[in-house]
Protein backbone atom coordinates (compact mmCIF):
# COMPACT_ATOMS: atom_id res chain seq x y z
CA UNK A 1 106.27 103.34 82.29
CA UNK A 2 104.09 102.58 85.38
CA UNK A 3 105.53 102.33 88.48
CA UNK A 4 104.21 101.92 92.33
CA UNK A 5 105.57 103.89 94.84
CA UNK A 6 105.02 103.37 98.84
CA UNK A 7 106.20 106.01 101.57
CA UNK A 8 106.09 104.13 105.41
CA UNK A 9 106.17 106.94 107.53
CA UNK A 10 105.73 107.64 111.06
CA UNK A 11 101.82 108.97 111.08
CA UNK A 12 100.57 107.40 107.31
CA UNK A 13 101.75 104.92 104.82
CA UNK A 14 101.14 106.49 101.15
CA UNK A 15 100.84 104.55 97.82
CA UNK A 16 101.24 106.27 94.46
CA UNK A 17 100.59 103.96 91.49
CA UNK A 18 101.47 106.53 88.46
CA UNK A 19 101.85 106.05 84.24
CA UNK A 20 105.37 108.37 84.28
CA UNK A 21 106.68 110.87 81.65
CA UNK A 22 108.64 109.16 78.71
CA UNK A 23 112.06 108.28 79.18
CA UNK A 24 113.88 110.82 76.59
CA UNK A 25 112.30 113.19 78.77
CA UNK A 26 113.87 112.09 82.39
CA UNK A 27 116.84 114.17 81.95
CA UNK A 28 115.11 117.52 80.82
CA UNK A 29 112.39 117.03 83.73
CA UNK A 30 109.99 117.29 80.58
CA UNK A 31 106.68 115.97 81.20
CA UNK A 32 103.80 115.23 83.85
CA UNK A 33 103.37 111.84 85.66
CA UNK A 34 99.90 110.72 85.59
CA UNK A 35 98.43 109.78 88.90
CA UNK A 36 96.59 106.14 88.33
CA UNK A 37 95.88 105.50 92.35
CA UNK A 38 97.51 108.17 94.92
CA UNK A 39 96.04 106.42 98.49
CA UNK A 40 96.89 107.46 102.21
CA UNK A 41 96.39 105.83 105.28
CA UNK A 42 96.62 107.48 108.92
CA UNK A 43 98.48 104.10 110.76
CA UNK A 44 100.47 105.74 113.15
CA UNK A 45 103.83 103.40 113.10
CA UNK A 46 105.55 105.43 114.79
CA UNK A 47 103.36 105.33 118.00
CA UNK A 48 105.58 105.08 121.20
CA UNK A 49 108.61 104.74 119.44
CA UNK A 50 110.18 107.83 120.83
CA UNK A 51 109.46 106.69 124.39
CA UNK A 52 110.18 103.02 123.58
CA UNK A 53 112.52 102.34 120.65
CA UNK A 54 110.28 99.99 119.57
CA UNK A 55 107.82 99.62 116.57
CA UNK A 56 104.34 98.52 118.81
CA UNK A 57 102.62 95.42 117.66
CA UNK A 58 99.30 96.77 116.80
CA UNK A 59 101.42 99.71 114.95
CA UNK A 60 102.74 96.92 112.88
CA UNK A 61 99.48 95.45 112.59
CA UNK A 62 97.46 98.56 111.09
CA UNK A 63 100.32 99.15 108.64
CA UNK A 64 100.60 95.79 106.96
CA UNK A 65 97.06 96.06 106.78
CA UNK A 66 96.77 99.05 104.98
CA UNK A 67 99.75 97.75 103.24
CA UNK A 68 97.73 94.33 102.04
CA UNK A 69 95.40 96.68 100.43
CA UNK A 70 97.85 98.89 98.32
CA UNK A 71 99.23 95.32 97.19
CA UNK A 72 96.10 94.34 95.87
CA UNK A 73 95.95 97.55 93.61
CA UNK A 74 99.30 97.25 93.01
CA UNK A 75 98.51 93.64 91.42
CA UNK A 76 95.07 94.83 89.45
CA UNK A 77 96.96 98.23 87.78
CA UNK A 78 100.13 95.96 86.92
CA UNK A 79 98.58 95.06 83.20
CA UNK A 80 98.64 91.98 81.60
CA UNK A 81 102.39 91.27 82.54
CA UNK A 82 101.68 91.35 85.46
CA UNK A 83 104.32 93.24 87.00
CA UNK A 84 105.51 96.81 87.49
CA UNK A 85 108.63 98.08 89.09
CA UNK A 86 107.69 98.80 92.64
CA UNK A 87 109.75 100.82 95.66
CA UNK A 88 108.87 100.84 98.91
CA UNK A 89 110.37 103.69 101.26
CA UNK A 90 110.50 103.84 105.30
CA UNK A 91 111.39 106.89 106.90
CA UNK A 92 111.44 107.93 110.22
CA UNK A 93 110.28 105.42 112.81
CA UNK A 94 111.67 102.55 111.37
CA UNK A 95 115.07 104.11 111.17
CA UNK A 96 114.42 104.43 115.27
CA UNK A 97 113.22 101.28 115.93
CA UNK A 98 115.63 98.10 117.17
CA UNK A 99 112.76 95.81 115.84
CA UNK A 100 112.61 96.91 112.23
CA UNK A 101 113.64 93.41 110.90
CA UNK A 102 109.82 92.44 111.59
CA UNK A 103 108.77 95.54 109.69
CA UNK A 104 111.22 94.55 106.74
CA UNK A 105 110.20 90.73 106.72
CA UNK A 106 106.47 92.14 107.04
CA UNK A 107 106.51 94.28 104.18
CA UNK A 108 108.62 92.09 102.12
CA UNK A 109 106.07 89.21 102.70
CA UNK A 110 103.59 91.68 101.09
CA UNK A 111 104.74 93.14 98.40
CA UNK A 112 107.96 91.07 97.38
CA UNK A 113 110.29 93.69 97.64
CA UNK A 114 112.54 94.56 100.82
CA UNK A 115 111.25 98.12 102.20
CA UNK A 116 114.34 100.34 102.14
CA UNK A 117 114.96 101.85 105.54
CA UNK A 118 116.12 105.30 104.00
CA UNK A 119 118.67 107.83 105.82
CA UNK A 120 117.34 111.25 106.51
CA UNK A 121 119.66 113.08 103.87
CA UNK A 122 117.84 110.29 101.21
CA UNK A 123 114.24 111.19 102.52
CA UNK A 124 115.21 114.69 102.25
CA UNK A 125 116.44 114.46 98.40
CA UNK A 126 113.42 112.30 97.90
CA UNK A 127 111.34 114.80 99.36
CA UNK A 128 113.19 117.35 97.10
CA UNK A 129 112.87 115.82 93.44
CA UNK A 130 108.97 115.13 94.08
CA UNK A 131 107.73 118.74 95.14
CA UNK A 132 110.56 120.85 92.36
CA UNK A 133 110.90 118.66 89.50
CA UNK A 134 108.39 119.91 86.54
CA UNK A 135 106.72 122.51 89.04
CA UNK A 136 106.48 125.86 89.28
CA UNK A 137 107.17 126.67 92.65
CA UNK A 138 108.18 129.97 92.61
CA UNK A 139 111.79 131.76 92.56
CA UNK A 140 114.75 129.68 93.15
CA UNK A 141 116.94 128.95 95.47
CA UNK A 142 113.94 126.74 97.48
CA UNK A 143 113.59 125.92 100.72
CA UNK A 144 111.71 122.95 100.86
CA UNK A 145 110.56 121.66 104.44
CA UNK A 146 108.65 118.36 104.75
CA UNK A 147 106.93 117.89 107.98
CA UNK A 148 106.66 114.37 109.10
CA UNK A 149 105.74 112.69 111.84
CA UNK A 150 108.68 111.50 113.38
CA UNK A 151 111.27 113.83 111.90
CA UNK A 152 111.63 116.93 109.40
CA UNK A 153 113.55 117.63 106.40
CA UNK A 154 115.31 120.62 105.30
CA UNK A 155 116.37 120.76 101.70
CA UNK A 156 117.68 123.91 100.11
CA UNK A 157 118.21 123.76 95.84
CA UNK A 158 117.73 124.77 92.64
CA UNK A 159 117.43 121.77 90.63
CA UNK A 160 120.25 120.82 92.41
CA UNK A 161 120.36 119.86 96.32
CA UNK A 162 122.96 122.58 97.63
CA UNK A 163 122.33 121.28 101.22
CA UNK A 164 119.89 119.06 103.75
CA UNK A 165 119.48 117.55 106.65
CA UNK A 166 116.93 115.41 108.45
CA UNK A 167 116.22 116.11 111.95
CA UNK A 168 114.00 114.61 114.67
CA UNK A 169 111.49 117.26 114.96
CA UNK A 170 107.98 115.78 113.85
CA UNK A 171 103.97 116.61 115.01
CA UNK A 172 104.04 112.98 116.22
CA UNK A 173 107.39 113.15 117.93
CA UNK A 174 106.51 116.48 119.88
CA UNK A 175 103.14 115.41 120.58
CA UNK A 176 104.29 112.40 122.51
CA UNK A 177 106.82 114.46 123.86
CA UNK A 178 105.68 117.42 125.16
CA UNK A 179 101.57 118.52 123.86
CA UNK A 180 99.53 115.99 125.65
CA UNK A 181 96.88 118.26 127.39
CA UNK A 182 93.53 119.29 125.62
CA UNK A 183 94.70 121.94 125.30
CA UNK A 184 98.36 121.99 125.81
CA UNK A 185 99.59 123.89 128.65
CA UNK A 186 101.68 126.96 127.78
CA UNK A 187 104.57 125.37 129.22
CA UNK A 188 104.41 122.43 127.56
CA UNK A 189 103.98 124.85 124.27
CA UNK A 190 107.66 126.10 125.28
CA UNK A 191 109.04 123.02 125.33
CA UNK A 192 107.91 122.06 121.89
CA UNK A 193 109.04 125.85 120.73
CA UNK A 194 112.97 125.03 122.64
CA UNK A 195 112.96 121.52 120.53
CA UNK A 196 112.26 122.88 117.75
CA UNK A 197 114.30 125.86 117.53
CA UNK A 198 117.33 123.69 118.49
CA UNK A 199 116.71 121.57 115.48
CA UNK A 200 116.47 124.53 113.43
CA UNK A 201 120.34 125.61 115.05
CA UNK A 202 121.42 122.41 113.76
CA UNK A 203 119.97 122.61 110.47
CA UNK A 204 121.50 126.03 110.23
CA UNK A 205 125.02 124.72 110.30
CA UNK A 206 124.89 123.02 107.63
CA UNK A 207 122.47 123.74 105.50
CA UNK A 208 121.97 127.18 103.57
CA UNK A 209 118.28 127.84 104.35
CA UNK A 210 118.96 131.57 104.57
CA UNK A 211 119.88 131.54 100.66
CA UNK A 212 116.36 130.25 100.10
CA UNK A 213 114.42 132.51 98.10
CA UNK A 214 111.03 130.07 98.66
CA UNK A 215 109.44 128.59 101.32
CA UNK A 216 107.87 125.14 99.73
CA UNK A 217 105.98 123.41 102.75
CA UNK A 218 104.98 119.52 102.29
CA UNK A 219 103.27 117.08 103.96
CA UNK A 220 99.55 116.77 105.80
CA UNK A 221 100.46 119.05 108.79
CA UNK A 222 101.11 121.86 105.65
CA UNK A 223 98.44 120.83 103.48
CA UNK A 224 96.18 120.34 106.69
CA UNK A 225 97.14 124.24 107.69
CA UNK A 226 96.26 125.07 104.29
CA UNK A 227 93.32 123.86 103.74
CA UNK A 228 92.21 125.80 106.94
CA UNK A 229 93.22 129.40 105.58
CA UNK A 230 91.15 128.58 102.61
CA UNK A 231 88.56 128.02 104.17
CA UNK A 232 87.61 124.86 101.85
CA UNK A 233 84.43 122.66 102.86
CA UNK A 234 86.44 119.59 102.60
CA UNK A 235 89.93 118.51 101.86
CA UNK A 236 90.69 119.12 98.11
CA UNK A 237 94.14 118.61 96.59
CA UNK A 238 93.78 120.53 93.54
CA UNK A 239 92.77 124.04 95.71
CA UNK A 240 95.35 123.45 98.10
CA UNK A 241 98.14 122.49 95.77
CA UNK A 242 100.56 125.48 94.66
CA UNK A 243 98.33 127.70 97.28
CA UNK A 244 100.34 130.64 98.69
CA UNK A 245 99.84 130.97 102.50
CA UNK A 246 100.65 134.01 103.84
CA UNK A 247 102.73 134.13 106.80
CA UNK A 248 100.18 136.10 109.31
CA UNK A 249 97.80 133.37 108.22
CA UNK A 250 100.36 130.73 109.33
CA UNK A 251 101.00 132.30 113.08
CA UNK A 252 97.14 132.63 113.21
CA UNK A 253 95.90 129.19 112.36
CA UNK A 254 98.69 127.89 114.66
CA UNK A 255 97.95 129.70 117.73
CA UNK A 256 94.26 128.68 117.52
CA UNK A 257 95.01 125.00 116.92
CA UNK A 258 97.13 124.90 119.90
CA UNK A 259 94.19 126.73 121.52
CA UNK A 260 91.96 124.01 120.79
CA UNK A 261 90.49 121.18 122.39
CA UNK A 262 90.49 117.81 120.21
CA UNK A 263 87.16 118.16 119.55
CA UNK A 264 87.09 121.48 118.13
CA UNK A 265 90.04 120.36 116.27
CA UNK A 266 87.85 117.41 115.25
CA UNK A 267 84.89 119.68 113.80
CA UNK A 268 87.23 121.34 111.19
CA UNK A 269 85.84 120.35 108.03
CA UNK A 270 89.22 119.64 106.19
CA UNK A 271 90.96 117.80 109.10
CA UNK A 272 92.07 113.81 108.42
CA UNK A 273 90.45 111.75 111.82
CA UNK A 274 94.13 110.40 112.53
CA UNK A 275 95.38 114.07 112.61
CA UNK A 276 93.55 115.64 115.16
CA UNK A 277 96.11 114.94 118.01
CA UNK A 278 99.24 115.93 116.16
CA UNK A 279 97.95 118.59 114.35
CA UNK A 280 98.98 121.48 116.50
CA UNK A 281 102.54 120.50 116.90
CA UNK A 282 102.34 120.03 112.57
CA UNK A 283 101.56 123.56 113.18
CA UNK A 284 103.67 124.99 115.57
CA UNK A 285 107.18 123.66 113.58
CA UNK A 286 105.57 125.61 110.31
CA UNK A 287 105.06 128.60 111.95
CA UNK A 288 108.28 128.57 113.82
CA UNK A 289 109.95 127.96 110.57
CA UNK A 290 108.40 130.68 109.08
CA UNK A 291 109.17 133.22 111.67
CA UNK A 292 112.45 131.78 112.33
CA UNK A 293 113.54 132.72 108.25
CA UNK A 294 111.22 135.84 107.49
CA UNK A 295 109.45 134.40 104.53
CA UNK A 296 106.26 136.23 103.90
CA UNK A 297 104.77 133.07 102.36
CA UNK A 298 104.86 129.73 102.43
CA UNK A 299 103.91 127.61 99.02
CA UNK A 300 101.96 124.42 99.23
CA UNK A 301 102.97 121.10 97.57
CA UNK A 302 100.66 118.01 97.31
CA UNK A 303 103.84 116.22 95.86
CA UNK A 304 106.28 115.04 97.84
CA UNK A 305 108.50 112.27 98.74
CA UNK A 306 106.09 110.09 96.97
CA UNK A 307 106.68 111.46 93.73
CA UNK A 308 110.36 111.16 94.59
CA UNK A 309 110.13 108.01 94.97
CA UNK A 310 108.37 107.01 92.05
CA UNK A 311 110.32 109.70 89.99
CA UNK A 312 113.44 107.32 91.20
CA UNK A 313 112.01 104.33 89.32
CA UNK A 314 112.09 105.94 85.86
């Protein structure tokens, strides 16, 4: 069964275009997808949004763009039918935005399906299913954190979701708000440190991250972060995958990245152009997440809500 999956979040806009595992085997978790097209785009939807509540013309602009592209494959993998089932998945800024109806009649325009504005406990079970189901991850109960843009998810499972929440701590969201030097002033640092650890109270309550046995981090701030520790030439998936990252490594890359200026950020061989600003905040909620729970490790997923999404098709 192919499907096409699309995540709209507030930094990128992701397609996954995958041949999935055979039905009889949905229930066990049997089975590998098999990645046809997996595509990002750094569109940066969310720009403003905290400061306006608005999605920004040009914003909207850069994403149906991207978006007309991922149609196009969509249309050449479909087969001779065709047609293949295809869900489309907004997170974040859209959820924020009182003008989302022109994102919705944008993207439905595009790909003739309505985008579904997901809640945060949905993007967070989403999030869930793509980075546990048929992985090894590492001992059970996980923790799995997904670092977006405008917001960030805590789920805590095994197999099962025993608890999440969604909160509005992202590297976009506390760039805007509170990193905008080159460097950022230590003050400003402390700022991003007090939103964040007030998120993590909240989470807390609800949630039973201190059950967690594993750290699973997601999403480009974590893969970004990895990719630095390993020192790799250029960004590449399959090494930074299932990497284990200690947690000394974690407070180290952060401090330097908030250290930084943007274009020694820039110069890192493994960093995405349309990262470079947010990057340090990406950072900074990782490594306070890490201290914050003790985990000596965190473990690195390339899948994600994507794969949750597509995994929902099936």
């Amino acid at each position: 069964m192919r499907v096409a999956a699309v995540d709209c979040g507030t930094n990128s806009v992701r397609l996954l275009i995958a041949d999935m595992t055979d039905v009889a085997d949905v229930a066990s978790g049997a089975g590998e997808p098999v990645d046809i097209e997996r595509r990002m785009e750094i569109v940066r939807l969310g720009q403003g949004v905290d400061r306006t509540g608005r999605l920004a013309p040009e914003a909207l602009e850069r994403t149906f763009t991207a978006m007309r592209s991922y149609a196009k494959l969509i249309a050449e993998h479909a087969g001779p039918s065709g047609w293949m089932p295809v869900r489309v998945v907004a997170t974040s800024a859209t959820r924020d935005a009182s003008n989302r109806s022109e994102f919705v009649a944008g993207v439905t325009e595009i790909f003739g399906v309505e985008p579904e504005v997901v809640t945060g406990d949905e993007e967070a079970r989403l999030s869930f299913t793509g980075a546990t189901r048929g992985q090894d991850t590492g001992e059970p109960p996980y923790l799995v954190v997904d670092i977006g843009g405008g917001s960030t998810e805590f789920v805590v499972g095994s197999g099962a979701v025993q608890g999440a929440l969604s909160v509005d701590i992202g590297c976009v969201r506390l760039t805007e708000r509170h990193l905008k030097g080159d460097p950022p002033e230590p003050e400003t640092v402390k700022a991003a440190i007090a939103d964040i650890e007030a998120a993590m109270d909240r989470v807390e309550a609800v949630v039973p991250v201190r059950d967690a046995r594993t750290l699973v981090g997601l999403a480009g701030s974590v893969t970004t972060v990895a990719g630095i520790v390993l020192g790799l030439p250029a960004y590449d998936p399959a090494r930074i995958h299932h990497s284990r990252i200690p947690a000394a490594q974690v407070h180290e890359v952060s401090a330097r990245l908030l250290e930084m200026t943007r274009e020694e950020r820039a110069a890192i061989p493994v960093m995405h152009p349309g990262r470079v600003d947010v990057i340090g905040a990406g950072a900074l909620i990782l490594d306070r997440i890490v201290r914050r729970y003790g985990f000596a490790e965190v473990v690195v997923s390339e899948h994600d809500i994507l794969d949750g999404i597509a995994w929902s098709l099936v």
